[in-house]
PDB file of N, CA and C in Angstrom:
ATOM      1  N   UNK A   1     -20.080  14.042  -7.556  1.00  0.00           N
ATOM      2  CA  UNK A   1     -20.405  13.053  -6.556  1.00  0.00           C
ATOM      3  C   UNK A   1     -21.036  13.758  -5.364  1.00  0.00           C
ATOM      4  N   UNK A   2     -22.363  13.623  -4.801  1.00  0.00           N
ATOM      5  CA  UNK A   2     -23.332  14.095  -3.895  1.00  0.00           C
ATOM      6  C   UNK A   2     -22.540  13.485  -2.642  1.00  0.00           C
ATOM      7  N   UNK A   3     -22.505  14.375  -1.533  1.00  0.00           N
ATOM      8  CA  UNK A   3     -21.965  13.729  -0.256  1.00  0.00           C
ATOM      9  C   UNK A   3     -23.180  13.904   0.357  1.00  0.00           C
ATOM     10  N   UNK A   4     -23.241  12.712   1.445  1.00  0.00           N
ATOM     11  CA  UNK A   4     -23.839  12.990   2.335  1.00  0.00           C
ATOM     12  C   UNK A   4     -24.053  14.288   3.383  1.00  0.00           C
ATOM     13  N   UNK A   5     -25.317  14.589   3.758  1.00  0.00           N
ATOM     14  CA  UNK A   5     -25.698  15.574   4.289  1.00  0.00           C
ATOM     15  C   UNK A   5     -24.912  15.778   6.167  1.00  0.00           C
ATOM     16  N   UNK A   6     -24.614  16.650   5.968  1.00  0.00           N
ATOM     17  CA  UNK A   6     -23.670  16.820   7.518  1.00  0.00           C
ATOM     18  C   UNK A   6     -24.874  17.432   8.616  1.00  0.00           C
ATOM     19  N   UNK A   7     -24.020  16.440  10.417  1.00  0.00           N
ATOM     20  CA  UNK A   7     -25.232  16.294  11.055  1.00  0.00           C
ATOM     21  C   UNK A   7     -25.435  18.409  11.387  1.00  0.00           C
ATOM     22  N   UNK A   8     -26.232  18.196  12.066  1.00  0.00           N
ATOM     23  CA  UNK A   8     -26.218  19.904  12.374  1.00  0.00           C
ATOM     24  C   UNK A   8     -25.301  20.205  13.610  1.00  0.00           C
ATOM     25  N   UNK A   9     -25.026  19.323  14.599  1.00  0.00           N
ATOM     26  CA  UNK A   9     -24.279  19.837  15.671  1.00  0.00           C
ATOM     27  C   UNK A   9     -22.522  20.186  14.755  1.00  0.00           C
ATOM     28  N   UNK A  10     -22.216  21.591  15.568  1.00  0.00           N
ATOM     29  CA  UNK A  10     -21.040  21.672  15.102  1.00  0.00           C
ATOM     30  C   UNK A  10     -19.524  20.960  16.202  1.00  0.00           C
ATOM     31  N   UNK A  11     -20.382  20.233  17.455  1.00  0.00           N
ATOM     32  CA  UNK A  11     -19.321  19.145  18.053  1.00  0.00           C
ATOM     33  C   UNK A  11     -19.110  18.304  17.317  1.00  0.00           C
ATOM     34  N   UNK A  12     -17.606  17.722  18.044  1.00  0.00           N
ATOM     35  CA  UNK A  12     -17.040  16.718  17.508  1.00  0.00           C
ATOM     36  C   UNK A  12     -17.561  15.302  18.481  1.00  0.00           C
ATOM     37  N   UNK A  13     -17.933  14.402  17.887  1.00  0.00           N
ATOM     38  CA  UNK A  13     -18.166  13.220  18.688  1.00  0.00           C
ATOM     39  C   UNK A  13     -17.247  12.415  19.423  1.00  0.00           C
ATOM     40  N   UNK A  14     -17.435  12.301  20.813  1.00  0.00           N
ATOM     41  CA  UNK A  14     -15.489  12.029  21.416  1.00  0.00           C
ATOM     42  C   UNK A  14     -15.209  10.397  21.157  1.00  0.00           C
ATOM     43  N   UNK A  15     -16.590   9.678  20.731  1.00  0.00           N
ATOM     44  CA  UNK A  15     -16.076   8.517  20.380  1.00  0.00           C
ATOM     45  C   UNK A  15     -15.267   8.414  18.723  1.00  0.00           C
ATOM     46  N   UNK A  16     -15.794   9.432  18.173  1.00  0.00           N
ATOM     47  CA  UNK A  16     -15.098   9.236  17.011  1.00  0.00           C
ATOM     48  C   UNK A  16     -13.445  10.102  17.158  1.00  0.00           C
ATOM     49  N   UNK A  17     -13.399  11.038  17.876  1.00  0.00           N
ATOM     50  CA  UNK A  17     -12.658  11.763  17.974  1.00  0.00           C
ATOM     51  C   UNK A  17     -11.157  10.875  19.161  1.00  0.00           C
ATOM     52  N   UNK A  18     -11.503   9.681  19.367  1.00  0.00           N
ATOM     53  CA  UNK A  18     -11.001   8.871  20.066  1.00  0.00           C
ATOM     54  C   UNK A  18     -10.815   8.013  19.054  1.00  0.00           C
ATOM     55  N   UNK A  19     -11.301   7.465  18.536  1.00  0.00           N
ATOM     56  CA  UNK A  19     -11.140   6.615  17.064  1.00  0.00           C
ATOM     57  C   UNK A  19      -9.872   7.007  15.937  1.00  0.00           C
ATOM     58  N   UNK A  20     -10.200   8.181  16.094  1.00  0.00           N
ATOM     59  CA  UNK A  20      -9.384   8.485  14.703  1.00  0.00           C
ATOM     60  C   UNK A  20      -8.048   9.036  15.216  1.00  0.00           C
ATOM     61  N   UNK A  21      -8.052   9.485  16.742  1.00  0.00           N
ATOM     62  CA  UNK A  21      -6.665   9.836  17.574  1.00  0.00           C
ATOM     63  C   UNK A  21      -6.019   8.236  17.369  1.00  0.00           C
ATOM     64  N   UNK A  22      -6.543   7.416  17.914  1.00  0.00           N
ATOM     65  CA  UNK A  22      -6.067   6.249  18.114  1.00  0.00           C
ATOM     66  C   UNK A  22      -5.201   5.444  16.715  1.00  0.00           C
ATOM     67  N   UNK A  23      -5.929   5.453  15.586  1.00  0.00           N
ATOM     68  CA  UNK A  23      -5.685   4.716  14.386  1.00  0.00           C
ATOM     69  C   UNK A  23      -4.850   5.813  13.772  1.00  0.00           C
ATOM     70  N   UNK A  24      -5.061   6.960  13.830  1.00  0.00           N
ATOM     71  CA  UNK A  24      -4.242   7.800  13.130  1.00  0.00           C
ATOM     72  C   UNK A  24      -2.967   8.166  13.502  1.00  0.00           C
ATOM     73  N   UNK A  25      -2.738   7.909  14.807  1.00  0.00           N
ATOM     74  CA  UNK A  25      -1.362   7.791  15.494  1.00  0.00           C
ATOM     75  C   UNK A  25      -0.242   7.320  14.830  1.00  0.00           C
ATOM     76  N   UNK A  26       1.046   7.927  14.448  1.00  0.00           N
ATOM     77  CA  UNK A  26       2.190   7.407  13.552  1.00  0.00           C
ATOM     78  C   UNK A  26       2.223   5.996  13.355  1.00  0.00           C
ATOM     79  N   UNK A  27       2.234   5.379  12.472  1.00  0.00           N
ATOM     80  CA  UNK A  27       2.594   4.424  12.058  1.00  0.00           C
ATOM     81  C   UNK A  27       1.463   2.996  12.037  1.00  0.00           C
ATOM     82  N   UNK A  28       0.211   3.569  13.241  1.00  0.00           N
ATOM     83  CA  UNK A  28      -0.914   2.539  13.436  1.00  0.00           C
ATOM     84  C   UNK A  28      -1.780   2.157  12.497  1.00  0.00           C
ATOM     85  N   UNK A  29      -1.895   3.243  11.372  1.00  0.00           N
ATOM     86  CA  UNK A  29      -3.033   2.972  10.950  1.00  0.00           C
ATOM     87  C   UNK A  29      -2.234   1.637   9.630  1.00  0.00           C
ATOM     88  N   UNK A  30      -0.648   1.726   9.272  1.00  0.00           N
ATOM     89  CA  UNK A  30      -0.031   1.356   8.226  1.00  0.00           C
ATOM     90  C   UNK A  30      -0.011  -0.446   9.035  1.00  0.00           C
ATOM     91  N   UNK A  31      -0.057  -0.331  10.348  1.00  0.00           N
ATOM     92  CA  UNK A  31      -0.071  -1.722  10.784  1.00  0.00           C
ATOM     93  C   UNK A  31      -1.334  -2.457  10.669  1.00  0.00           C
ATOM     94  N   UNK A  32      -2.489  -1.774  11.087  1.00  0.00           N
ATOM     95  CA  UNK A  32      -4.030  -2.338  11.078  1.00  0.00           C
ATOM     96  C   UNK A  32      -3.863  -2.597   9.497  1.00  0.00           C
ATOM     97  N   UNK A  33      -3.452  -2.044   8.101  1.00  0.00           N
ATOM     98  CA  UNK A  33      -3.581  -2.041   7.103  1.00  0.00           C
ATOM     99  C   UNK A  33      -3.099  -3.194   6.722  1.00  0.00           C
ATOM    100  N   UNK A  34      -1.861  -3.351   6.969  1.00  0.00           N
ATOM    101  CA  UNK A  34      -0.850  -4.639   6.884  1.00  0.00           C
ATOM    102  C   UNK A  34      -1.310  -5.855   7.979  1.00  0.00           C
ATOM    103  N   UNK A  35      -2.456  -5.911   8.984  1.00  0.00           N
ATOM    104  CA  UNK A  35      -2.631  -6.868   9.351  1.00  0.00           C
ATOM    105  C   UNK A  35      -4.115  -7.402   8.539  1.00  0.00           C
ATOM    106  N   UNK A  36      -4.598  -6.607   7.606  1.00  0.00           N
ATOM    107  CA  UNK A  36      -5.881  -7.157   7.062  1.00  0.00           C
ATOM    108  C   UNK A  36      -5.998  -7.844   5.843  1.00  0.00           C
ATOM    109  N   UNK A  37      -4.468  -8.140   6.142  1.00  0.00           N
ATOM    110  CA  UNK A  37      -3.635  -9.074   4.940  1.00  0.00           C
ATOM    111  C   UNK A  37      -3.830 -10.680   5.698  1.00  0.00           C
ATOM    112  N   UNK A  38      -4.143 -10.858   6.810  1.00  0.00           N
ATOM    113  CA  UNK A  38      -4.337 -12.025   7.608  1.00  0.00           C
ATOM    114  C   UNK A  38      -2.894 -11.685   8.589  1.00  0.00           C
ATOM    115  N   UNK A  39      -3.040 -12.617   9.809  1.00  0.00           N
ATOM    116  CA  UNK A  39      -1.885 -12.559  11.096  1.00  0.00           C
ATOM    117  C   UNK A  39      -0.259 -12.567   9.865  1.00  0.00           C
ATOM    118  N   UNK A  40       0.355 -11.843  10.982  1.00  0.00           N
ATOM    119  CA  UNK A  40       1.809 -12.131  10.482  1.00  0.00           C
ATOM    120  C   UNK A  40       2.923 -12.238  12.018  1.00  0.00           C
ATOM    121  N   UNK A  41       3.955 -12.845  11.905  1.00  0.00           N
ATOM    122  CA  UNK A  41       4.824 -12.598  12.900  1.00  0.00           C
ATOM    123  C   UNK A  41       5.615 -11.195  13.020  1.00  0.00           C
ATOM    124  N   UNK A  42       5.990 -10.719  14.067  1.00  0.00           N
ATOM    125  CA  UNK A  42       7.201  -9.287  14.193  1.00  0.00           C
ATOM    126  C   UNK A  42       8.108  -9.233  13.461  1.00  0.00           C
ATOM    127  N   UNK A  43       8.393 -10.001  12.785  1.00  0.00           N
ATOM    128  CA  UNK A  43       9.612  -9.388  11.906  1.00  0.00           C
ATOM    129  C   UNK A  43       9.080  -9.887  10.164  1.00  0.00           C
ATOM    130  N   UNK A  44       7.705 -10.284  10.056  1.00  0.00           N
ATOM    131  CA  UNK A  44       7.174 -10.211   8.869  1.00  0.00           C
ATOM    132  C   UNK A  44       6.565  -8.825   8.941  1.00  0.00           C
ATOM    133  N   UNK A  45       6.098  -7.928   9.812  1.00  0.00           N
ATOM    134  CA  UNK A  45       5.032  -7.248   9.810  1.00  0.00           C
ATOM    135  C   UNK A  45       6.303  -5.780  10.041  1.00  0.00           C
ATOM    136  N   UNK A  46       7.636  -6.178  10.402  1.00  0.00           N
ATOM    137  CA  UNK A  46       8.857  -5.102  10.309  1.00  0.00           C
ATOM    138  C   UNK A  46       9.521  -4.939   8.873  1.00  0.00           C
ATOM    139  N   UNK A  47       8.898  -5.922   8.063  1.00  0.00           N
ATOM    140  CA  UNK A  47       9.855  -6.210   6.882  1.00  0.00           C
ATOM    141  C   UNK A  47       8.898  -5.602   6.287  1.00  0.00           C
ATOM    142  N   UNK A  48       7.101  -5.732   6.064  1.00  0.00           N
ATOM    143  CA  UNK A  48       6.001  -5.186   5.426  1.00  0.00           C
ATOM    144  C   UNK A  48       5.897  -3.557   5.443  1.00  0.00           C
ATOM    145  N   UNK A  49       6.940  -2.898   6.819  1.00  0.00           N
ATOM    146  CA  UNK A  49       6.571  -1.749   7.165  1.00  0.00           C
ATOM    147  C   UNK A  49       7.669  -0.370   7.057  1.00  0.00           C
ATOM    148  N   UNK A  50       8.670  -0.792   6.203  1.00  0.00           N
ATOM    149  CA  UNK A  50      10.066  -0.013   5.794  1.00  0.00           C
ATOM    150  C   UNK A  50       9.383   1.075   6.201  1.00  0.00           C
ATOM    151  N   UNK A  51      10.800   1.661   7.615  1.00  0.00           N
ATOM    152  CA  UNK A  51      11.235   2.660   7.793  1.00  0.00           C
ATOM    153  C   UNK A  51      10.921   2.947   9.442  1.00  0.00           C
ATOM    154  N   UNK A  52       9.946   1.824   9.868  1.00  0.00           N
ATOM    155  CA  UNK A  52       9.658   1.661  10.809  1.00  0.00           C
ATOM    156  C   UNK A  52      10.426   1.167  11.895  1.00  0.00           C
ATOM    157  N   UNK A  53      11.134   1.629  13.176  1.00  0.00           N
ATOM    158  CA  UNK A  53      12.242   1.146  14.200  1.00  0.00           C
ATOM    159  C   UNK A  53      10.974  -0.273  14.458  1.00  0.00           C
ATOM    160  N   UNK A  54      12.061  -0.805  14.936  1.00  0.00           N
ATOM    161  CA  UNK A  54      11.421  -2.217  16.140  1.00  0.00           C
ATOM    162  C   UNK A  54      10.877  -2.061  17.041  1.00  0.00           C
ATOM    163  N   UNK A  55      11.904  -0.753  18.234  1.00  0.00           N
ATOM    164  CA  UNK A  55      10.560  -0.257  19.276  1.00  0.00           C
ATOM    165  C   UNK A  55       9.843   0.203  19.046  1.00  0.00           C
ATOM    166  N   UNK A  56       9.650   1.141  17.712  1.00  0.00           N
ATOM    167  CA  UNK A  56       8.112   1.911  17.657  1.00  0.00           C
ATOM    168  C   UNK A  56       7.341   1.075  17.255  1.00  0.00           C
ATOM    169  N   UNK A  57       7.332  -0.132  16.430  1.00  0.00           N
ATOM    170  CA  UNK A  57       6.740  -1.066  16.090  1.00  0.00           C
ATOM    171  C   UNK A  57       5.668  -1.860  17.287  1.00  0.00           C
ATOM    172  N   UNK A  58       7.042  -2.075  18.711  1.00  0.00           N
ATOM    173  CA  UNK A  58       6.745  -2.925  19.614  1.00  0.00           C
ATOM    174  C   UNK A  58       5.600  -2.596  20.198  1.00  0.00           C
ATOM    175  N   UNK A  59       6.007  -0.945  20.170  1.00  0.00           N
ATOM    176  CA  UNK A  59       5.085   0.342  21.113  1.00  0.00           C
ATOM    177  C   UNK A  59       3.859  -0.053  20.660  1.00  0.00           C
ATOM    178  N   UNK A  60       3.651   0.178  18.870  1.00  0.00           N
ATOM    179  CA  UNK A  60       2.652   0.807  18.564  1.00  0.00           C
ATOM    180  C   UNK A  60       0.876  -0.804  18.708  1.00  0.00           C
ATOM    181  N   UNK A  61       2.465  -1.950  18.976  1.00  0.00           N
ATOM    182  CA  UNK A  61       1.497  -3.208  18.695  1.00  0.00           C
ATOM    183  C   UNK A  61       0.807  -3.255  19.922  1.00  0.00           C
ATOM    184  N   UNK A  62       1.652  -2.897  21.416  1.00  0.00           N
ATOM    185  CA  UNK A  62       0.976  -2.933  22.388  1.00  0.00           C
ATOM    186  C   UNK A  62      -0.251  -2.061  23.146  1.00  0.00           C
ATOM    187  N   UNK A  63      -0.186  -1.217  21.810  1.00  0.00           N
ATOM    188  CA  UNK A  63      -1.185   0.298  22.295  1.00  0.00           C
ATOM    189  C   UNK A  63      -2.413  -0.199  21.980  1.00  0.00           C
ATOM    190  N   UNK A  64      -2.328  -1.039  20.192  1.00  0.00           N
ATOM    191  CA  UNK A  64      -3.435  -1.361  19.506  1.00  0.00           C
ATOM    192  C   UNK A  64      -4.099  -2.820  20.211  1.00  0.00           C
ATOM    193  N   UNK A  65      -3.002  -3.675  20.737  1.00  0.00           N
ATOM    194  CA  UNK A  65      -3.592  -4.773  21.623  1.00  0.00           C
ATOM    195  C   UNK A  65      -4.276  -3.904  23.065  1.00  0.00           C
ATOM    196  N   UNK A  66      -3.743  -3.396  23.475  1.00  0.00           N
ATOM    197  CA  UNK A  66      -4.594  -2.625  24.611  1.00  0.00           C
ATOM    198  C   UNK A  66      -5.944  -2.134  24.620  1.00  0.00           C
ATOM    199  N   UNK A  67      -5.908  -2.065  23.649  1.00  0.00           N
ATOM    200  CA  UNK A  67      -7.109  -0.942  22.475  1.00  0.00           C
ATOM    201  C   UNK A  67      -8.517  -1.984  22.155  1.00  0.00           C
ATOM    202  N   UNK A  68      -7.974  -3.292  21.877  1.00  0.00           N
ATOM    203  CA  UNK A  68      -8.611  -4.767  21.693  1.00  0.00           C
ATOM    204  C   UNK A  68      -8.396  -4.578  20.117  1.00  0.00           C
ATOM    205  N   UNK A  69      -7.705  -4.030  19.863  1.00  0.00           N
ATOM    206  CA  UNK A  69      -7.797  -4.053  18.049  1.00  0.00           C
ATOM    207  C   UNK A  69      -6.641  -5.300  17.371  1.00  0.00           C
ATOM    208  N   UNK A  70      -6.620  -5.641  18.229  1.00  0.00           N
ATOM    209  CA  UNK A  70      -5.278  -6.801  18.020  1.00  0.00           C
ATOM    210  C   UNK A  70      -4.905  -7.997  18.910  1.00  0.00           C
ATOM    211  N   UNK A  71      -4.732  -9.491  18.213  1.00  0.00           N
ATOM    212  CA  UNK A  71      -4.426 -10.007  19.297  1.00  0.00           C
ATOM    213  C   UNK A  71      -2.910 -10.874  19.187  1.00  0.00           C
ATOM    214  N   UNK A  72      -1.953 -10.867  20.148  1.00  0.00           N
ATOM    215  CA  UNK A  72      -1.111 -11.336  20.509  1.00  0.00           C
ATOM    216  C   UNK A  72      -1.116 -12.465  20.898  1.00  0.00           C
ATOM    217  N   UNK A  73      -0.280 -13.569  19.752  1.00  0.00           N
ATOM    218  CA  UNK A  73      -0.658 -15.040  19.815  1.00  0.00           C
ATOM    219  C   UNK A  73       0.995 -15.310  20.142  1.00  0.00           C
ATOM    220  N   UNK A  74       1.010 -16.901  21.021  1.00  0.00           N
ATOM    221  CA  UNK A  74       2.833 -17.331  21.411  1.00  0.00           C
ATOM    222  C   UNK A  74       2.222 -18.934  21.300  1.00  0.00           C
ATOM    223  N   UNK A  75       2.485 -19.107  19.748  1.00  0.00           N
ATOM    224  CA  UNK A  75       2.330 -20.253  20.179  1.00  0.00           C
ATOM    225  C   UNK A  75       3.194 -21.401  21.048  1.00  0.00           C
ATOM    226  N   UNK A  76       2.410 -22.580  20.621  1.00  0.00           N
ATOM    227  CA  UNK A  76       3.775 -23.585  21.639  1.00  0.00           C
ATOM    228  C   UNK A  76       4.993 -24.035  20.478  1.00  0.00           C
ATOM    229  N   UNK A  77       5.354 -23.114  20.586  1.00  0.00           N
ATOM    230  CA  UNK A  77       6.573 -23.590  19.081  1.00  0.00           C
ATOM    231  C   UNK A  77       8.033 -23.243  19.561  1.00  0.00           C
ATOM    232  N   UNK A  78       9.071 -24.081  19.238  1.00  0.00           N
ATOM    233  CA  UNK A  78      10.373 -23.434  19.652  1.00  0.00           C
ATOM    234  C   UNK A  78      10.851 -23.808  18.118  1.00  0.00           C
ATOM    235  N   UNK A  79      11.634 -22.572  17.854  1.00  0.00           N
ATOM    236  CA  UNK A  79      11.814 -21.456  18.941  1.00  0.00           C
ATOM    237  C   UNK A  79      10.525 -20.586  18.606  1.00  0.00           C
ATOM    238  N   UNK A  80      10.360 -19.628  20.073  1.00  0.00           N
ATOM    239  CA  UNK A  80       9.415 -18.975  20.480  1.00  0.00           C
ATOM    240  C   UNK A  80       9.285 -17.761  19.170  1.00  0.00           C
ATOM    241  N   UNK A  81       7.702 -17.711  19.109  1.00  0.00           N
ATOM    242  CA  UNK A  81       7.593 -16.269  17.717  1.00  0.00           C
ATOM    243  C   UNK A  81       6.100 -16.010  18.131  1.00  0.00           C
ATOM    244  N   UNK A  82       5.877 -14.601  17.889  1.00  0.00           N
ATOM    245  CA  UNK A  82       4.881 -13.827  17.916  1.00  0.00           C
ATOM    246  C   UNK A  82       3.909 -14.044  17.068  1.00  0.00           C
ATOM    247  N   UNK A  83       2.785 -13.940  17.141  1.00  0.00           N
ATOM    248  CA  UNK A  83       2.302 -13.787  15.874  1.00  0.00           C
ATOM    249  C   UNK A  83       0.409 -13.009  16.357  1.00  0.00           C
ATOM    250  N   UNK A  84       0.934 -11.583  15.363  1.00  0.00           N
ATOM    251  CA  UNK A  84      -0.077 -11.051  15.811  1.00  0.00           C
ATOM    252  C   UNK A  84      -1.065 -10.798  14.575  1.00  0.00           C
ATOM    253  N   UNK A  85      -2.338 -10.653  15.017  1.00  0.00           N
ATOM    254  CA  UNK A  85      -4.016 -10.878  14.387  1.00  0.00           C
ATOM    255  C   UNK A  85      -4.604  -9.568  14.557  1.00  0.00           C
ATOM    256  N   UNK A  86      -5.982  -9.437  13.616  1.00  0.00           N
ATOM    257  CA  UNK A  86      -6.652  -8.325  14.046  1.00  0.00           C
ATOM    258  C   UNK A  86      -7.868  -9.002  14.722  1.00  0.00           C
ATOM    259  N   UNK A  87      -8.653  -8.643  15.463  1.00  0.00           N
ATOM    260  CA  UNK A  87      -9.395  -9.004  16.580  1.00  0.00           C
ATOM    261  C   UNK A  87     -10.821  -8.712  15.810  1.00  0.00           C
ATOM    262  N   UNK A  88     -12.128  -9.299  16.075  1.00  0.00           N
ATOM    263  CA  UNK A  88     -12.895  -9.036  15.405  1.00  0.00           C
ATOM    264  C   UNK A  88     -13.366  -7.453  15.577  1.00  0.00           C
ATOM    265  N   UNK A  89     -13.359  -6.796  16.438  1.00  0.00           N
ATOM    266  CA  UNK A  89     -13.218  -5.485  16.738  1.00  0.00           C
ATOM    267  C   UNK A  89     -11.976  -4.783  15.774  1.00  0.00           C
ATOM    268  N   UNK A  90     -10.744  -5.044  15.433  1.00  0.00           N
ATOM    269  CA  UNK A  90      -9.974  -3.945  14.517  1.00  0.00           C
ATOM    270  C   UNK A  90     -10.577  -5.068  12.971  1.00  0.00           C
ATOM    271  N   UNK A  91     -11.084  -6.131  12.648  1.00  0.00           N
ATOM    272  CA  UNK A  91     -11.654  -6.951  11.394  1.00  0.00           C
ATOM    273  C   UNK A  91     -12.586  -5.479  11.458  1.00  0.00           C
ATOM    274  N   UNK A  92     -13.589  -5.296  12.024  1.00  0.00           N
ATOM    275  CA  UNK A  92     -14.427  -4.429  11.564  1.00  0.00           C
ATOM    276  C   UNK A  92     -13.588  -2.634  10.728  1.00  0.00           C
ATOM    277  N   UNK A  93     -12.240  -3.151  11.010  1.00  0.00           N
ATOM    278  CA  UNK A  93     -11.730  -1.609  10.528  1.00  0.00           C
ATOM    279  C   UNK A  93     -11.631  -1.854   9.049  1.00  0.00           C
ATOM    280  N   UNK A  94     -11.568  -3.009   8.624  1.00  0.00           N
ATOM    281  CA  UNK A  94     -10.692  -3.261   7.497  1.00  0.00           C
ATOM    282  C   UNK A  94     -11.898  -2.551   6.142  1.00  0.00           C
ATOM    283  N   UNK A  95     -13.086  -2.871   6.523  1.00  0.00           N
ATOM    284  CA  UNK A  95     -13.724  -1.823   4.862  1.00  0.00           C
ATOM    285  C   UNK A  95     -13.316  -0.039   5.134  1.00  0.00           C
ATOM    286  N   UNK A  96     -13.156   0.449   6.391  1.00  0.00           N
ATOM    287  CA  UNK A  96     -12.833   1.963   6.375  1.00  0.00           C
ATOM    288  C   UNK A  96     -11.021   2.110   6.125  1.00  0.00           C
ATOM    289  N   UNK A  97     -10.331   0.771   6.505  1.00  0.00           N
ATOM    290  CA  UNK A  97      -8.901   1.219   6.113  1.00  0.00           C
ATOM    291  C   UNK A  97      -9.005   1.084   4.318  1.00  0.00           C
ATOM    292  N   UNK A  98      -9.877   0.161   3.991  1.00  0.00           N
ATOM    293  CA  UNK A  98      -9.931   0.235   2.518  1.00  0.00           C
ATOM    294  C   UNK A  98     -10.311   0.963   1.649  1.00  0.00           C
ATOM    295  N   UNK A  99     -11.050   1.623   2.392  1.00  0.00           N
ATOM    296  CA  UNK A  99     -11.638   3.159   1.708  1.00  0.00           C
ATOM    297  C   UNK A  99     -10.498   3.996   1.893  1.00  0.00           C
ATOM    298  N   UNK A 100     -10.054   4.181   2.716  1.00  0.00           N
ATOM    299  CA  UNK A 100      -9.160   5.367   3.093  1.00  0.00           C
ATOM    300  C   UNK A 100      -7.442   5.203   2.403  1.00  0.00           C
ATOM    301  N   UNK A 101      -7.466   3.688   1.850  1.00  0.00           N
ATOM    302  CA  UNK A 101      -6.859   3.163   1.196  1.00  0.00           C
ATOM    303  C   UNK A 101      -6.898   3.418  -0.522  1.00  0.00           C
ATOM    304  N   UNK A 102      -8.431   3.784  -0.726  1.00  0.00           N
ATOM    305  CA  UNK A 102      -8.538   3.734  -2.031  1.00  0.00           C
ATOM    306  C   UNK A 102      -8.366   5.789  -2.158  1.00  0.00           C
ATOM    307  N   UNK A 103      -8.991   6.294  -1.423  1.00  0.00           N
ATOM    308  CA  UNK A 103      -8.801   7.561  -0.876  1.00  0.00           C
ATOM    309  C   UNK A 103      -7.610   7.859  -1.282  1.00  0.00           C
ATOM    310  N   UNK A 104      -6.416   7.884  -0.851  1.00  0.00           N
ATOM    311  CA  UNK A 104      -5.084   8.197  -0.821  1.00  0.00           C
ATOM    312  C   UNK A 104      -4.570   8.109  -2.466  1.00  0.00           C
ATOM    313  N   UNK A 105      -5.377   6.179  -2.707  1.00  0.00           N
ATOM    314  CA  UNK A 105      -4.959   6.397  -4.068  1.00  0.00           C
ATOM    315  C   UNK A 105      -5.098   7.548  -4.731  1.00  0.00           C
ATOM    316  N   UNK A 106      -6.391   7.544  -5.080  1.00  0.00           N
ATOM    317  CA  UNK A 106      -6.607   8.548  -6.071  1.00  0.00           C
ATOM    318  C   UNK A 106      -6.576  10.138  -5.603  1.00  0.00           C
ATOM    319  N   UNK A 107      -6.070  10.667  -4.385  1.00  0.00           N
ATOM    320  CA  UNK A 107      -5.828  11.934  -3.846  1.00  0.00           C
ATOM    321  C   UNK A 107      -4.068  12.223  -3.966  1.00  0.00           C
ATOM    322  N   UNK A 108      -3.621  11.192  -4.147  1.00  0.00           N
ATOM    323  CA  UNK A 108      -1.891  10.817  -3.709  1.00  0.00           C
ATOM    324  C   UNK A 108      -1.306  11.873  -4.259  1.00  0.00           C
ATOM    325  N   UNK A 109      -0.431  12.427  -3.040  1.00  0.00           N
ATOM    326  CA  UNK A 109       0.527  13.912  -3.956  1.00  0.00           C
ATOM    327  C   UNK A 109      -0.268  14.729  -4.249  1.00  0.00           C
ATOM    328  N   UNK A 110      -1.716  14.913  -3.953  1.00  0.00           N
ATOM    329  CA  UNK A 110      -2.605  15.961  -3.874  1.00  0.00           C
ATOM    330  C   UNK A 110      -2.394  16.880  -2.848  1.00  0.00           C
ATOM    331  N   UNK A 111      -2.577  18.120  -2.982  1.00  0.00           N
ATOM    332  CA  UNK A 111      -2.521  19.618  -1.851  1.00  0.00           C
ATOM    333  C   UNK A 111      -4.002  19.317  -1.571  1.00  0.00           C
ATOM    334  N   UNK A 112      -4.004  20.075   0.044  1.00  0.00           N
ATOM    335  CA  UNK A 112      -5.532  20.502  -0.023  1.00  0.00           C
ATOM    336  C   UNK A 112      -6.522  20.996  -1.194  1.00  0.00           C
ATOM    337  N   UNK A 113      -7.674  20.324  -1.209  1.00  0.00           N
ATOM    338  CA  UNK A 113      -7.798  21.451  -2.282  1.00  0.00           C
ATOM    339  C   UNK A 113      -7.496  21.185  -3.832  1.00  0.00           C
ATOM    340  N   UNK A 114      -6.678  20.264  -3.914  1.00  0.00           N
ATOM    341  CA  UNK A 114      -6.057  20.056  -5.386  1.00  0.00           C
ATOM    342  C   UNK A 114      -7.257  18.679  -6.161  1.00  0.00           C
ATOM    343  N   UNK A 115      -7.436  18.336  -7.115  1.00  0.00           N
ATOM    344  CA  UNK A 115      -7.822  17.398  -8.031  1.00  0.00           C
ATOM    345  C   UNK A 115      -7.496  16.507  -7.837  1.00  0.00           C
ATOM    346  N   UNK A 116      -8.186  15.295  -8.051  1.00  0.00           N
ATOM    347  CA  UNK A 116      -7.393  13.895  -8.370  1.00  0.00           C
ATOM    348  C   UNK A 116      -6.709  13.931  -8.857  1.00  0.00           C
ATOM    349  N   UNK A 117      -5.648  12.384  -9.036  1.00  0.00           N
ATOM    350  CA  UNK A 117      -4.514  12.075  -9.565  1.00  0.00           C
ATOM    351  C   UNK A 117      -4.862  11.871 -10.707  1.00  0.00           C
ATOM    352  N   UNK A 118      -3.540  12.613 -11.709  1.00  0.00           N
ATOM    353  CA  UNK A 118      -4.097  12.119 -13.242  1.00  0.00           C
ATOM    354  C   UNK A 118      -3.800  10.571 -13.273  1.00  0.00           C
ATOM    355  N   UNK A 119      -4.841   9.931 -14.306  1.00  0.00           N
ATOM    356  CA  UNK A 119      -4.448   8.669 -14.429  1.00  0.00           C
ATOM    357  C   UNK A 119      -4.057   7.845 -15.531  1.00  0.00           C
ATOM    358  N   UNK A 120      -2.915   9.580 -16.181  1.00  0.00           N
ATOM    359  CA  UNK A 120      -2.008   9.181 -17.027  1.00  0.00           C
ATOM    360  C   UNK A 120      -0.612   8.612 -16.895  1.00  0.00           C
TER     361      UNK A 120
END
């Protein structure tokens, strides 16, 4: 498989290098993943995410709403529930979380360096 040709500068680009700090941050990128399933409420999106505390959860939703990658909906409903979305800004993540999704597959339990997964 031919990769694309790499640019010549040997910098790192700080918008990308801001990008991938951001999404790659513990537990963020497994939430953007689990929200491109369509909106869910906080304790659907705690139940989707085993192993994950509630505050780091809370943390990580308010970093990515800060971010605009997410939006925080209340509706008029009692009793009161969350229900959070990806924003058309984190929608645009969802073909690179899917790559990086399919990535993992077939790298999974791979070392640096090591072969694909057998797919026996």
């Amino acid at each position: 498989m031919a990769t694309a040709p790499r640019a010549e500068s040997a910098e790192v680009c700080p918008d990308f290098h801001a990008a991938i700090e951001l999404i790659g941050k513990r537990w963020s990128g497994a939430i953007l993943r689990t929200l491109c399933g369509g909106p869910l409420r906080f304790a659907e999106l705690a139940k989707r995410i085993p192993g994950m505390s509630d505050r780091l959860l809370s943390e990580r939703l308010k970093e990515l709403e800060e971010a605009g990658l997410i939006d925080r909906d209340v509706p008029d409903d009692s009793p009161v529930r969350v229900v959070y979305r990806l924003t058309e800004k984190g929608g645009d993540l969802t073909p690179v979380l899917d790559g990086l999704g399919q990535w993992a597959s077939r790298w999974k339990g791979g070392a640096a360096g090591a072969g694909p997964r057998s797919s026996s």
